[in-house]
C-alpha atoms as a PDB file:
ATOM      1  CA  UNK A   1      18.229  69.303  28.991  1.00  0.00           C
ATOM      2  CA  UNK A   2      17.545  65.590  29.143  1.00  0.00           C
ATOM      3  CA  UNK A   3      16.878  65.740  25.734  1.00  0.00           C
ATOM      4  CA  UNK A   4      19.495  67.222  24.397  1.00  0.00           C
ATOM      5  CA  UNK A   5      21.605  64.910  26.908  1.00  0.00           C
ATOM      6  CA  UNK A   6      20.089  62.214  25.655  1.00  0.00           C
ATOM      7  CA  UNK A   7      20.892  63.073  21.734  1.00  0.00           C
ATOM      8  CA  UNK A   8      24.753  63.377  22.505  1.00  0.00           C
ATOM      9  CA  UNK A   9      24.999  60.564  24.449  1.00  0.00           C
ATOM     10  CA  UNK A  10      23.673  58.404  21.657  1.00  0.00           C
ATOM     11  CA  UNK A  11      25.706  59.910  19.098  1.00  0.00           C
ATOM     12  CA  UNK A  12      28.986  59.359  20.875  1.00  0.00           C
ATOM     13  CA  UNK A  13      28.082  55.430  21.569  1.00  0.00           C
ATOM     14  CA  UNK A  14      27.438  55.737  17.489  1.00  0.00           C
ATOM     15  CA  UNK A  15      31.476  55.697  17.705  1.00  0.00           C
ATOM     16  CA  UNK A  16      32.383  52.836  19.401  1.00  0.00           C
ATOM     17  CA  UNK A  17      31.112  50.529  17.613  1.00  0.00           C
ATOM     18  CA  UNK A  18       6.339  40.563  16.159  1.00  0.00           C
ATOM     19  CA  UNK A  19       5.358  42.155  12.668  1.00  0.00           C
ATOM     20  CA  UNK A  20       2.790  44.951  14.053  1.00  0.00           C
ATOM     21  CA  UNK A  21      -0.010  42.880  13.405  1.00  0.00           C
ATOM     22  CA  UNK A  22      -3.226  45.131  12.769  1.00  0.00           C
ATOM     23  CA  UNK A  23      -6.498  44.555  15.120  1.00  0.00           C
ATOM     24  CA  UNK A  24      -8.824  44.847  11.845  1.00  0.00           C
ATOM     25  CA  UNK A  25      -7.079  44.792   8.470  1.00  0.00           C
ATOM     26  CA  UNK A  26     -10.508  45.581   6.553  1.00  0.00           C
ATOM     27  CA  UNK A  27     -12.342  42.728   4.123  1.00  0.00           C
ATOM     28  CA  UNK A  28     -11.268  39.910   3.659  1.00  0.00           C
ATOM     29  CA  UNK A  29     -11.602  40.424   0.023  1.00  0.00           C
ATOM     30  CA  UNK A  30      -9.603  43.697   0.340  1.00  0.00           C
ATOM     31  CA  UNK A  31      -6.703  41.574   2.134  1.00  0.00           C
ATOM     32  CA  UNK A  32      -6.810  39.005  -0.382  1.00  0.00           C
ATOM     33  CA  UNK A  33      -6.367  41.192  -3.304  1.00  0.00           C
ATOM     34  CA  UNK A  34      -3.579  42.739  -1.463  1.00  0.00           C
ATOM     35  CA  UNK A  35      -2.305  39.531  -0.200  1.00  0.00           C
ATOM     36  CA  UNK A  36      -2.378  38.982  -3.999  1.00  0.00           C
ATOM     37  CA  UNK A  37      -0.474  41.819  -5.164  1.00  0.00           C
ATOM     38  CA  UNK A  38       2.275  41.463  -2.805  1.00  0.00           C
ATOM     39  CA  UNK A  39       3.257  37.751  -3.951  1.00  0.00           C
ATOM     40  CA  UNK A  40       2.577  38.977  -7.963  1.00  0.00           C
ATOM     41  CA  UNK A  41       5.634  41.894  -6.937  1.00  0.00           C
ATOM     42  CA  UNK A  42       8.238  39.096  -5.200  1.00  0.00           C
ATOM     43  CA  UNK A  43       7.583  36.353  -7.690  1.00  0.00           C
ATOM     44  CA  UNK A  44       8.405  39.398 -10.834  1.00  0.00           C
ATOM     45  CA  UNK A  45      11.354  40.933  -8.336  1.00  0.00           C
ATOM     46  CA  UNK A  46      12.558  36.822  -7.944  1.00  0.00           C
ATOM     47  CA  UNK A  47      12.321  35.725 -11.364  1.00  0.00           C
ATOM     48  CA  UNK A  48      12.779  38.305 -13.719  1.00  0.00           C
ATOM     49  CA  UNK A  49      14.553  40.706 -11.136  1.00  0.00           C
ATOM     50  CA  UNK A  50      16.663  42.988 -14.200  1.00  0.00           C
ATOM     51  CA  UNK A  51      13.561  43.695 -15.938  1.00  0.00           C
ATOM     52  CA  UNK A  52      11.499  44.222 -12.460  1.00  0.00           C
ATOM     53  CA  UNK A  53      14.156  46.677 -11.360  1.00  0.00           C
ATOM     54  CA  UNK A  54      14.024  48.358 -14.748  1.00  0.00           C
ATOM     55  CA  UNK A  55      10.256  48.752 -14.613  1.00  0.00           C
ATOM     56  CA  UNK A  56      10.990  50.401 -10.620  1.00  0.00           C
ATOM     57  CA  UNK A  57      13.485  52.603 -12.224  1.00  0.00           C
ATOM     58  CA  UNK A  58      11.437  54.014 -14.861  1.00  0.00           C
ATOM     59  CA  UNK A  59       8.228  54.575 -12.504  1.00  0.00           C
ATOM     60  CA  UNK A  60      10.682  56.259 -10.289  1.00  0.00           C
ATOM     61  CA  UNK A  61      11.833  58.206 -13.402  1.00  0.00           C
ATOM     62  CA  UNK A  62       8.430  59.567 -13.721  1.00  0.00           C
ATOM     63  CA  UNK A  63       7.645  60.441 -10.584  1.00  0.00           C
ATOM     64  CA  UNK A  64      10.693  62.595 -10.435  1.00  0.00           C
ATOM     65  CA  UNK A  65       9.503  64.571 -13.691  1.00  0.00           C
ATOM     66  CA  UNK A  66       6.150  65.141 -11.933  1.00  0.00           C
ATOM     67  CA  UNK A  67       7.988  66.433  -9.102  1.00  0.00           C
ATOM     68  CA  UNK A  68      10.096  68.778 -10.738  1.00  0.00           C
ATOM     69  CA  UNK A  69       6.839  69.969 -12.824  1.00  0.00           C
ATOM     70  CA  UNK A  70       5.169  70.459  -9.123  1.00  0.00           C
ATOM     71  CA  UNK A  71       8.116  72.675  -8.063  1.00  0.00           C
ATOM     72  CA  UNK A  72       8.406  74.539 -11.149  1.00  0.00           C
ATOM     73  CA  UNK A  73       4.355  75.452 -10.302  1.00  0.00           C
ATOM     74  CA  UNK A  74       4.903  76.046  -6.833  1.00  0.00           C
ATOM     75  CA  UNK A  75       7.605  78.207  -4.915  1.00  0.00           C
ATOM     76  CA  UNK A  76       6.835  79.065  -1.390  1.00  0.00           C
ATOM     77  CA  UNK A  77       8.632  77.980   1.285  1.00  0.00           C
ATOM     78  CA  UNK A  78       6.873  76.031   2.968  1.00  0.00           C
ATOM     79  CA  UNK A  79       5.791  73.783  -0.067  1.00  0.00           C
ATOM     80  CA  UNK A  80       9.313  73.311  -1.302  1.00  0.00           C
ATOM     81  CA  UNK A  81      10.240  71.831   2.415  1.00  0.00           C
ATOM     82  CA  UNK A  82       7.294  69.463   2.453  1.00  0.00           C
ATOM     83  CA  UNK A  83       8.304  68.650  -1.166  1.00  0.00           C
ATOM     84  CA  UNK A  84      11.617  68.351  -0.590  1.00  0.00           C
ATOM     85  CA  UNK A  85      11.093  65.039   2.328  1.00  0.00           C
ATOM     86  CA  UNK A  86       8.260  63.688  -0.574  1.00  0.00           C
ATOM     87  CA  UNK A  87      11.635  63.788  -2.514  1.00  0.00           C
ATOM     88  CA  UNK A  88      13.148  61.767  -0.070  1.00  0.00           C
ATOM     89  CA  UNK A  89      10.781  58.930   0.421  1.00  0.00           C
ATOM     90  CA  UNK A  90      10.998  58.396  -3.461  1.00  0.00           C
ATOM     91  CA  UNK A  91      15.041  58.417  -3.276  1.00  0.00           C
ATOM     92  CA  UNK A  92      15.098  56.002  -0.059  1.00  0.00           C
ATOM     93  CA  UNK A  93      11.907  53.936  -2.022  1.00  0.00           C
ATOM     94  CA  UNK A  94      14.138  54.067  -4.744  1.00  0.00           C
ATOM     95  CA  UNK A  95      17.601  52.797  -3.113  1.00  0.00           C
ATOM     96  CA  UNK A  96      15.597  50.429  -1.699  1.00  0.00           C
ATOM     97  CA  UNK A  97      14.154  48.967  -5.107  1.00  0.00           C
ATOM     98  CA  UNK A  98      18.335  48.729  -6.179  1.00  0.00           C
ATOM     99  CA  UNK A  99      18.547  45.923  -3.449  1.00  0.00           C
ATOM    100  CA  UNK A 100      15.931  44.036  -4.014  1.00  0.00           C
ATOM    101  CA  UNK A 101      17.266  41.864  -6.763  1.00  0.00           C
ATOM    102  CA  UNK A 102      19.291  40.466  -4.099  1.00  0.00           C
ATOM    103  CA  UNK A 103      17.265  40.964  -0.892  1.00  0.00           C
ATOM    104  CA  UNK A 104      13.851  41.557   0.439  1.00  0.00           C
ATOM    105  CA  UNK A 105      14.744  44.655   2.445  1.00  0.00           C
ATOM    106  CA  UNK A 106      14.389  44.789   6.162  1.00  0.00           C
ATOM    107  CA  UNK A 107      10.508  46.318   7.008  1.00  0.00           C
ATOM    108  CA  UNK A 108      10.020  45.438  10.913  1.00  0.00           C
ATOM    109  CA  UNK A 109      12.880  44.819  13.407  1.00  0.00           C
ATOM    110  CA  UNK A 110      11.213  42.201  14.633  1.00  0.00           C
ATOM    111  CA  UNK A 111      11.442  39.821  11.479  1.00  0.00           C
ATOM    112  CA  UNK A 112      14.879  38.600  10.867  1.00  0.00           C
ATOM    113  CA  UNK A 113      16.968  40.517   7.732  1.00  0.00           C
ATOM    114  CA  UNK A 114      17.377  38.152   5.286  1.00  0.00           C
ATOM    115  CA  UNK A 115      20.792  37.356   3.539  1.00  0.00           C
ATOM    116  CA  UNK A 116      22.087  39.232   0.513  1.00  0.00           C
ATOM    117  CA  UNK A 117      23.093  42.179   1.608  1.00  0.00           C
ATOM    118  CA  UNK A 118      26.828  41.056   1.045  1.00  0.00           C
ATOM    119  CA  UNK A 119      25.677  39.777  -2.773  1.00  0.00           C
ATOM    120  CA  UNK A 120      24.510  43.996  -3.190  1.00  0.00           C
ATOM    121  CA  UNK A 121      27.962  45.504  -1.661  1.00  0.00           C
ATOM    122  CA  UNK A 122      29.573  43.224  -4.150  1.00  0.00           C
ATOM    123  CA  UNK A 123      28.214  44.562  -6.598  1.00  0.00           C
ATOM    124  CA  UNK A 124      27.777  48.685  -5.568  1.00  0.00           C
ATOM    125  CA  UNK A 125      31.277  48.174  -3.983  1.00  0.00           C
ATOM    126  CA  UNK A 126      33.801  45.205  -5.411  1.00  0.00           C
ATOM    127  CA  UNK A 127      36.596  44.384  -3.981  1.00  0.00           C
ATOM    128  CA  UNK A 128      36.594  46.891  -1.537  1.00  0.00           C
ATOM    129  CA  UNK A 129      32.945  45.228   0.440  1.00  0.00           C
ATOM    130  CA  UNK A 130      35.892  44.145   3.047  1.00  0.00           C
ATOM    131  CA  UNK A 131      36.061  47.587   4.169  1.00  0.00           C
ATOM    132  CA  UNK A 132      31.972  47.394   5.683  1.00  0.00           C
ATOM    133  CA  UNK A 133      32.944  44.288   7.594  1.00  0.00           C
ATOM    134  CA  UNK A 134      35.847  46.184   8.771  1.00  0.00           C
ATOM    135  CA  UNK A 135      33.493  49.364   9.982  1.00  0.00           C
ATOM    136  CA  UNK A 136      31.094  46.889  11.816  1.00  0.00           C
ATOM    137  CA  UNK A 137      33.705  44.892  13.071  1.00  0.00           C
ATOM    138  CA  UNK A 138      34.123  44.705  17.019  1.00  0.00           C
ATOM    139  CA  UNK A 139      37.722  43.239  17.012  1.00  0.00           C
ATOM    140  CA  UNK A 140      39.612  44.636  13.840  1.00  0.00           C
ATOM    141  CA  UNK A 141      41.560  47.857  13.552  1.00  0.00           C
ATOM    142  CA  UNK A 142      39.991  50.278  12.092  1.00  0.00           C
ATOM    143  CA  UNK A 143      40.874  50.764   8.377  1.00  0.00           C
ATOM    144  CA  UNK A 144      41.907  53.904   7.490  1.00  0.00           C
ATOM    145  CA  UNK A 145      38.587  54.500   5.348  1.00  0.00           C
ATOM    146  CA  UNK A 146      36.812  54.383   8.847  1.00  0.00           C
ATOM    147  CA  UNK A 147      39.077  56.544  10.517  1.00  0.00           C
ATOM    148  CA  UNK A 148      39.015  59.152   7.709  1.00  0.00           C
ATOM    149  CA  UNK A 149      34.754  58.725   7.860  1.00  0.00           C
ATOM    150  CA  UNK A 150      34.365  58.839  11.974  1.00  0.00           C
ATOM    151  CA  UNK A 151      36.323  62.284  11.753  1.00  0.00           C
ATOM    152  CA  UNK A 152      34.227  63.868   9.179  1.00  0.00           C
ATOM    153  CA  UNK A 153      31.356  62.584  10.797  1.00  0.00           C
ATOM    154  CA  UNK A 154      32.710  64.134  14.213  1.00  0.00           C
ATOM    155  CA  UNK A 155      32.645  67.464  12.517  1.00  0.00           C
ATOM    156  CA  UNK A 156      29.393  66.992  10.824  1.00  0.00           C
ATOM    157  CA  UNK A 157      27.785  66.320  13.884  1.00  0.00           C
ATOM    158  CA  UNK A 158      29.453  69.341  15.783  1.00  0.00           C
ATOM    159  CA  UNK A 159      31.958  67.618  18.080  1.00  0.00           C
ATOM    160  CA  UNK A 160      34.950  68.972  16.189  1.00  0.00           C
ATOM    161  CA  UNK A 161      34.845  72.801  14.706  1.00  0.00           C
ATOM    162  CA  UNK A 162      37.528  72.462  12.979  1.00  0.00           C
ATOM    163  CA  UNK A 163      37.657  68.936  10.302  1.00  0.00           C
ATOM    164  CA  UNK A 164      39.693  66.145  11.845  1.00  0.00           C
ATOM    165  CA  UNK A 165      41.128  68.389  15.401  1.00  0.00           C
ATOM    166  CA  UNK A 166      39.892  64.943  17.028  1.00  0.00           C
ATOM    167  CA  UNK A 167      41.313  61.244  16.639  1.00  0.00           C
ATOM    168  CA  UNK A 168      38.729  58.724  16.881  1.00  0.00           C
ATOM    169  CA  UNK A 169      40.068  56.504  19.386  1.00  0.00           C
ATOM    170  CA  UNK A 170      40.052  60.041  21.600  1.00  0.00           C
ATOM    171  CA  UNK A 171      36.400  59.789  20.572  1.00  0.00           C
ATOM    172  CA  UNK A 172      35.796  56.753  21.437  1.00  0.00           C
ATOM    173  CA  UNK A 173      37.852  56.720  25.182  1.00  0.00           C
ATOM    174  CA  UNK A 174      35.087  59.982  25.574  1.00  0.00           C
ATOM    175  CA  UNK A 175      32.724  58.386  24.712  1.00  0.00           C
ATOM    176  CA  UNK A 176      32.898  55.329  27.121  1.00  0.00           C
ATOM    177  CA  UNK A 177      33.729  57.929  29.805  1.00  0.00           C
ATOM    178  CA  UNK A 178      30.190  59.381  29.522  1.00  0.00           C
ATOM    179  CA  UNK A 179      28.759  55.948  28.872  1.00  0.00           C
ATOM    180  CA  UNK A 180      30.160  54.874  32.356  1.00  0.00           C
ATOM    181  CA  UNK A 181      28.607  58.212  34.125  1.00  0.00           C
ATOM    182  CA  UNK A 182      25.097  56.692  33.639  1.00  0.00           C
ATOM    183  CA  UNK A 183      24.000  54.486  36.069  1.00  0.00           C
ATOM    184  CA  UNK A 184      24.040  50.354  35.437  1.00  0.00           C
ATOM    185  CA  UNK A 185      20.582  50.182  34.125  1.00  0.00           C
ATOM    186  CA  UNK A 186      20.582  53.190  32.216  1.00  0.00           C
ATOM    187  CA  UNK A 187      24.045  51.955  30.348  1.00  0.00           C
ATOM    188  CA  UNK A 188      22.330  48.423  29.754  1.00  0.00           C
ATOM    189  CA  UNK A 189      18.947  49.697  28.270  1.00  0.00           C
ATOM    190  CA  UNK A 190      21.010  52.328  25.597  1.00  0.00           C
ATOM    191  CA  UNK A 191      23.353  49.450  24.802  1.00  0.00           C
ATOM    192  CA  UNK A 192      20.435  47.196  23.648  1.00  0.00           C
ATOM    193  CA  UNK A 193      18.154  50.246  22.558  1.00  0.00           C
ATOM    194  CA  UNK A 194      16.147  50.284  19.386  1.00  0.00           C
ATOM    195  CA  UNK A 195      17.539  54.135  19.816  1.00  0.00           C
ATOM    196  CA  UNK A 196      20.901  52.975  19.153  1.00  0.00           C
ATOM    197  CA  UNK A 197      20.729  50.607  16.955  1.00  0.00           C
ATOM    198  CA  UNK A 198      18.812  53.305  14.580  1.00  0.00           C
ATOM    199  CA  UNK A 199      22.203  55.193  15.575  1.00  0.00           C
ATOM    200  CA  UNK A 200      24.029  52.734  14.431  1.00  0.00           C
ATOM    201  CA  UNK A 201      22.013  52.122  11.326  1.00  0.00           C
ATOM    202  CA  UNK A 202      22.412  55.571  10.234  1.00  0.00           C
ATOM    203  CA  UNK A 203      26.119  55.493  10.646  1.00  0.00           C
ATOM    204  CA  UNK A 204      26.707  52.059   8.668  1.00  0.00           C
ATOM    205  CA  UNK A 205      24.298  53.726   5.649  1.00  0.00           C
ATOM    206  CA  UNK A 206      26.422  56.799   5.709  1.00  0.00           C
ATOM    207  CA  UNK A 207      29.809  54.634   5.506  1.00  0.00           C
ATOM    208  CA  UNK A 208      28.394  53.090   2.822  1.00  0.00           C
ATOM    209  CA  UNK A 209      27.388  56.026   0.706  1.00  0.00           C
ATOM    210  CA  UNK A 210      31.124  57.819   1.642  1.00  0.00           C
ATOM    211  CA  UNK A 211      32.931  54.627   0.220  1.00  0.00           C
ATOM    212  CA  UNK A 212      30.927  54.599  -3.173  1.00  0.00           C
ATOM    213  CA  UNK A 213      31.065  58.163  -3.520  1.00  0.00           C
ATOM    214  CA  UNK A 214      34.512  58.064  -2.745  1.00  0.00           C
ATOM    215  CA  UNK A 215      34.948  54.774  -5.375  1.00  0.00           C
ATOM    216  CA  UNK A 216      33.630  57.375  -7.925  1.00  0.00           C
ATOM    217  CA  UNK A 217      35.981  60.002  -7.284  1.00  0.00           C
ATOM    218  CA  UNK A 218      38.966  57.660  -7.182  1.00  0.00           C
ATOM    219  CA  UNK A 219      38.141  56.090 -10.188  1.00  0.00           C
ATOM    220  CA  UNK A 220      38.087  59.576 -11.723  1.00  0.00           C
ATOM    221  CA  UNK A 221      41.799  60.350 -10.457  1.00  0.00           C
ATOM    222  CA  UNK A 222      42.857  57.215 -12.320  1.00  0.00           C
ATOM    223  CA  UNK A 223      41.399  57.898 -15.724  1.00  0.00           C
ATOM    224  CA  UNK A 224      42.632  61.589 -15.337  1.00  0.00           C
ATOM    225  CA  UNK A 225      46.273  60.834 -13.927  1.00  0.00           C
ATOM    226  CA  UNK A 226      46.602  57.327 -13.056  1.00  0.00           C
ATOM    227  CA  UNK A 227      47.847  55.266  -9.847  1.00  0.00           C
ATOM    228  CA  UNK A 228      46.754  52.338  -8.716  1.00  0.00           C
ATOM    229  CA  UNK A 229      46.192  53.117  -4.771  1.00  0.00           C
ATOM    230  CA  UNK A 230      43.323  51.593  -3.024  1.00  0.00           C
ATOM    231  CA  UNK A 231      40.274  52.473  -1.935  1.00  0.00           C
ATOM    232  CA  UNK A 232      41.247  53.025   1.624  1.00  0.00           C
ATOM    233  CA  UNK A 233      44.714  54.295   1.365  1.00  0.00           C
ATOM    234  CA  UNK A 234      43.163  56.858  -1.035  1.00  0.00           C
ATOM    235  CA  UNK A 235      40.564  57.978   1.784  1.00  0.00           C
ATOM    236  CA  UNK A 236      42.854  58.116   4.425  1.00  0.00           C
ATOM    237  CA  UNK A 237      44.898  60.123   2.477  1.00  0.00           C
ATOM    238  CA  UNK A 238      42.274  62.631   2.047  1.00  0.00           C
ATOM    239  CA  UNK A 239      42.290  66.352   3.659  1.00  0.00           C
ATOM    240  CA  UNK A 240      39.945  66.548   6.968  1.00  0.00           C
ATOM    241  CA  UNK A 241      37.842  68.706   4.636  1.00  0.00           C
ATOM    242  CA  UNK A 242      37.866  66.622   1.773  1.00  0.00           C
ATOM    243  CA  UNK A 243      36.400  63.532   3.787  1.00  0.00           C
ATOM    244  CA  UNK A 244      33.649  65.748   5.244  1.00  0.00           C
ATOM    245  CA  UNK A 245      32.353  66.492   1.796  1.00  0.00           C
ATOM    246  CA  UNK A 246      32.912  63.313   0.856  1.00  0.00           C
ATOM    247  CA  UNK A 247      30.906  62.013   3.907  1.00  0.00           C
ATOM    248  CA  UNK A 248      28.390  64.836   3.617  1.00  0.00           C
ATOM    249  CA  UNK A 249      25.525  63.638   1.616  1.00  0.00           C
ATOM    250  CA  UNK A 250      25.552  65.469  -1.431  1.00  0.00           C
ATOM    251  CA  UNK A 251      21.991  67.214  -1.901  1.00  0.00           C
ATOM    252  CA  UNK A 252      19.437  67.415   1.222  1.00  0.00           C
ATOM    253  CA  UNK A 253      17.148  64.941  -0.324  1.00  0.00           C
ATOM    254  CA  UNK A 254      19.696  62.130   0.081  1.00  0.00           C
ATOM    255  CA  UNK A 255      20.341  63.173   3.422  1.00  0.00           C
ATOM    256  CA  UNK A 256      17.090  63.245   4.503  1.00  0.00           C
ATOM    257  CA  UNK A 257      15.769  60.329   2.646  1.00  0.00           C
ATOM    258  CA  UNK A 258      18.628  57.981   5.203  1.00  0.00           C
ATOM    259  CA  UNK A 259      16.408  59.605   7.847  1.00  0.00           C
ATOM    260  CA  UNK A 260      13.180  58.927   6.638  1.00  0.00           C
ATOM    261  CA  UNK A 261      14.282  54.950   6.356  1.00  0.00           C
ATOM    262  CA  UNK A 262      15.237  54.974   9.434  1.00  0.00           C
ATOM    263  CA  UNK A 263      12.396  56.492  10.508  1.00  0.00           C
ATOM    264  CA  UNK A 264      10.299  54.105   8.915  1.00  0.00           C
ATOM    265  CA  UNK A 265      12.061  51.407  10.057  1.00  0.00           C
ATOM    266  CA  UNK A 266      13.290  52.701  13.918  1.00  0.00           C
ATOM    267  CA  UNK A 267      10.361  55.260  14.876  1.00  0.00           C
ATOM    268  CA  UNK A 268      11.681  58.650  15.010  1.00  0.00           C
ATOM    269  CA  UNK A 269      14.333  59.714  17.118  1.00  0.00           C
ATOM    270  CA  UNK A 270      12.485  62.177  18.963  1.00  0.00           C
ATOM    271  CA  UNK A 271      10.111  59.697  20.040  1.00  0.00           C
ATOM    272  CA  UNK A 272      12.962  57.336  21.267  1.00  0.00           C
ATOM    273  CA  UNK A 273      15.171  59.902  22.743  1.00  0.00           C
ATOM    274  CA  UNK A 274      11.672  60.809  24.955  1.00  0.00           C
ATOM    275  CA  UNK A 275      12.278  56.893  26.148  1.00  0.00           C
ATOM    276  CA  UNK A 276      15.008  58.250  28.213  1.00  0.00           C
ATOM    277  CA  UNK A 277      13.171  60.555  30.786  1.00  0.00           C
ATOM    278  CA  UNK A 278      11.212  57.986  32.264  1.00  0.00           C
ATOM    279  CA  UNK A 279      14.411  55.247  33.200  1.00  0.00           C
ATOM    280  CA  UNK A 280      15.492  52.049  31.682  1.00  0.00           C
ATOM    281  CA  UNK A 281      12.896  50.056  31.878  1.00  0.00           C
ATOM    282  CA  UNK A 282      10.848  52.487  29.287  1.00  0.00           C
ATOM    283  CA  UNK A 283      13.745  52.258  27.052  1.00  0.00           C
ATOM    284  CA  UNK A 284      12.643  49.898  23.489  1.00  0.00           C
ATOM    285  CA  UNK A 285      14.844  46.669  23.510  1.00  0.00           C
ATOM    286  CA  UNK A 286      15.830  45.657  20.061  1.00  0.00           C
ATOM    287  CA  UNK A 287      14.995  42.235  19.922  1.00  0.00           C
ATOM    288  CA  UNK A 288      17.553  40.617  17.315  1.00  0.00           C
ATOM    289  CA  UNK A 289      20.189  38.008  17.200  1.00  0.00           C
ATOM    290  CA  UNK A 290      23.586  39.098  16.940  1.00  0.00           C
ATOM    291  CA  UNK A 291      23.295  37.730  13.166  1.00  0.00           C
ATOM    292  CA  UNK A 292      20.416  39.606  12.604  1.00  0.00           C
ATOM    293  CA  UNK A 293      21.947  42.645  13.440  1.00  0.00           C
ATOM    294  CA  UNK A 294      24.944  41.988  11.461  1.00  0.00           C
ATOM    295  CA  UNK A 295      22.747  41.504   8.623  1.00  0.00           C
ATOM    296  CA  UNK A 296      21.122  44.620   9.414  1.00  0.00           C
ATOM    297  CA  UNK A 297      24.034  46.586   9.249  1.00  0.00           C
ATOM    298  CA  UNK A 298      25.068  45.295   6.167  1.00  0.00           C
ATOM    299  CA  UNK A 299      22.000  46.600   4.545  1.00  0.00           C
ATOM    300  CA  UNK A 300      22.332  49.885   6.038  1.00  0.00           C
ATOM    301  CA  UNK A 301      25.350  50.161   4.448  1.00  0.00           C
ATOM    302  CA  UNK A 302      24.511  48.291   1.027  1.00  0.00           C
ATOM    303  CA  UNK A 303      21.341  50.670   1.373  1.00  0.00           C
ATOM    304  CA  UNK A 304      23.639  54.057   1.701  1.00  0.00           C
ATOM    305  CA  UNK A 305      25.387  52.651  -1.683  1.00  0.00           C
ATOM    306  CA  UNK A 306      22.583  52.081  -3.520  1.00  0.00           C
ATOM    307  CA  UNK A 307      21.528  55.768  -2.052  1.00  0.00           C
ATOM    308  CA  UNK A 308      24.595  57.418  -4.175  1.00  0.00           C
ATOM    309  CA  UNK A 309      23.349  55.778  -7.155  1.00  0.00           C
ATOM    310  CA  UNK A 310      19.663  56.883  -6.563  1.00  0.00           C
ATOM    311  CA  UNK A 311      20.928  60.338  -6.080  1.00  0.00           C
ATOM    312  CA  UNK A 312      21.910  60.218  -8.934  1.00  0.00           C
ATOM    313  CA  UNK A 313      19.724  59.179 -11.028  1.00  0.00           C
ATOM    314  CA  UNK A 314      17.343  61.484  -9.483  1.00  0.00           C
ATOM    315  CA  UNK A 315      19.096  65.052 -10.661  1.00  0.00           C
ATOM    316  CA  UNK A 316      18.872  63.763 -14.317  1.00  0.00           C
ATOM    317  CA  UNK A 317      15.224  64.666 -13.351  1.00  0.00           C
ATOM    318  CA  UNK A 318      14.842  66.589 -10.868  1.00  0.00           C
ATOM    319  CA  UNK A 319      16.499  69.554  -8.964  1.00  0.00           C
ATOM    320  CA  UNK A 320      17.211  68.535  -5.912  1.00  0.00           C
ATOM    321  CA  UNK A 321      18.236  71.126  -2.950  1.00  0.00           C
END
């Protein structure tokens, strides 16, 4: 029950808004060489970044042909689920590679995020970018592109059964309501918990993926019957159910590969959400600035863009579930 107490209760703050050094890290010839490789990658990714994406791309490329080959082989079950989340480490790996030409992407929390983030929603995004600071923003009204996202993601998670039956600022007043029901400790350690910040992460990639999926589509209208609406009118303009399968990550693979970042990048939830049952003070502290975390949310959601884009590219290759 704690658990499972534990699980909502993170999810419904998601609405309101030391490198791990090694003890032995083998030869020293074996670091070198590795050492070695890793500055060969950032000096190709920092000078020639087009054509070090395009070689990324076209590795990527092939992997996803020997993937499909693998699947055509093999059909049980339990192969095609294990193949299915080596699916998603190569989409996230791949979203990933479609930021570095204007980041180094974020690899421990407890080195800093580095700028450019904002230079990748640019691009994935345009002139609509001003709607992520307006999701991660503490003090602006919600635009109606994060309204129409927080109820489909409401329903996704199974607060709502029916599409949009809750407002999100009815979310949000429940949400602080069971916030307040912890005790003072507990409430401090989840509001500065490397739990909730993966939350939060998770939510910020997702907005970002449902705005350039929704670009897509709205750029389709246009060409089809015109209009010149924008971005977020169009959203918030949308059917509950439209938004949720706008919101809803289109194949499994994409969904799961947002997981498996985080993952990578967080620890898992289960192993956080355990945190809880032994009181605050077990409870991992994210240790950032509040910079840092803006920056970190920025990639999350310049990360869930690049994500639609991987997606993408990945059923001209492969067929994904």
């Amino acid at each position: 029950m704690a658990l499972r107490h534990g699980v909502r209760l993170c999810l419904v703050l998601a609405v309101l808004a030391m490198p791990r050094w090694q003890a032995w890290l083998g030869r020293w010839a074996g670091l070198r060489s590795a050492v070695t490789r890793l500055q060969a990658e950032r000096n190709l990714w920092r000078e020639e970044p087009e054509q070090a994406l395009g070689e990324a791309l076209a590795e990527a490329d092939a992997q996803w042909l020997a993937l499909q080959s693998e699947a055509e082989a093999e059909s049980d079950a339990e192969s095609e689920d294990e193949r299915s989340w080596r699916a998603a480490a190569l989409m996230a790996g791949s979203a990933l590679d479609r930021l570095r030409p204007y980041t180094i992407p974020a690899k421990y929390l407890d080195i800093p995020p580095l700028r450019g983030a904002e230079d990748a929603l640019l691009d994935f995004l345009g002139s609509e970018t001003g709607l992520v600071f307006n999701f991660l923003s503490k003090v602006e009204p919600l635009s109606d592109a994060g309204r129409s996202f927080w109820q489909a993601e409401l329903y996704l998670r199974r607060f709502d059964e029916v599409a949009g039956k809750t407002e999100v600022k009815e979310a949000a007043v429940e949400a602080k309501e069971k916030i307040e029901a912890e005790t003072e400790g507990m409430q401090e350690a989840i509001r500065g918990s490397v739990l909730l910040a993966r939350q939060n992460f998770i939510s910020a990639a997702r907005f970002g993926y449902f705005l350039r999926r929704g670009k897509q589509r709205l750029e389709l209208e246009r060409k089809l019957g015109g209009g010149q609406t924008s971005l977020s009118n169009w959203l918030g303009s949308l059917k509950p159910n439209d938004a949720v399968e706008l919101a809803r990550a289109a194949t499994r693979e994409a969904q799961r590969a947002v997981q498996h970042h985080a993952n990578e990048l967080f620890g898992s939830e289960m192993e956080l959400l355990k945190q809880l049952d032994y009181g605050p003070d077990s409870v991992a502290q994210l240790e950032m600035s509040d910079e840092s975390r803006r920056r970190l949310s920025l990639e999350a959601a310049a990360f869930g863009s690049a994500l639609f884009d991987a997606e993408d590219a990945a059923s001209k290759r492969y067929r994904q579930a």
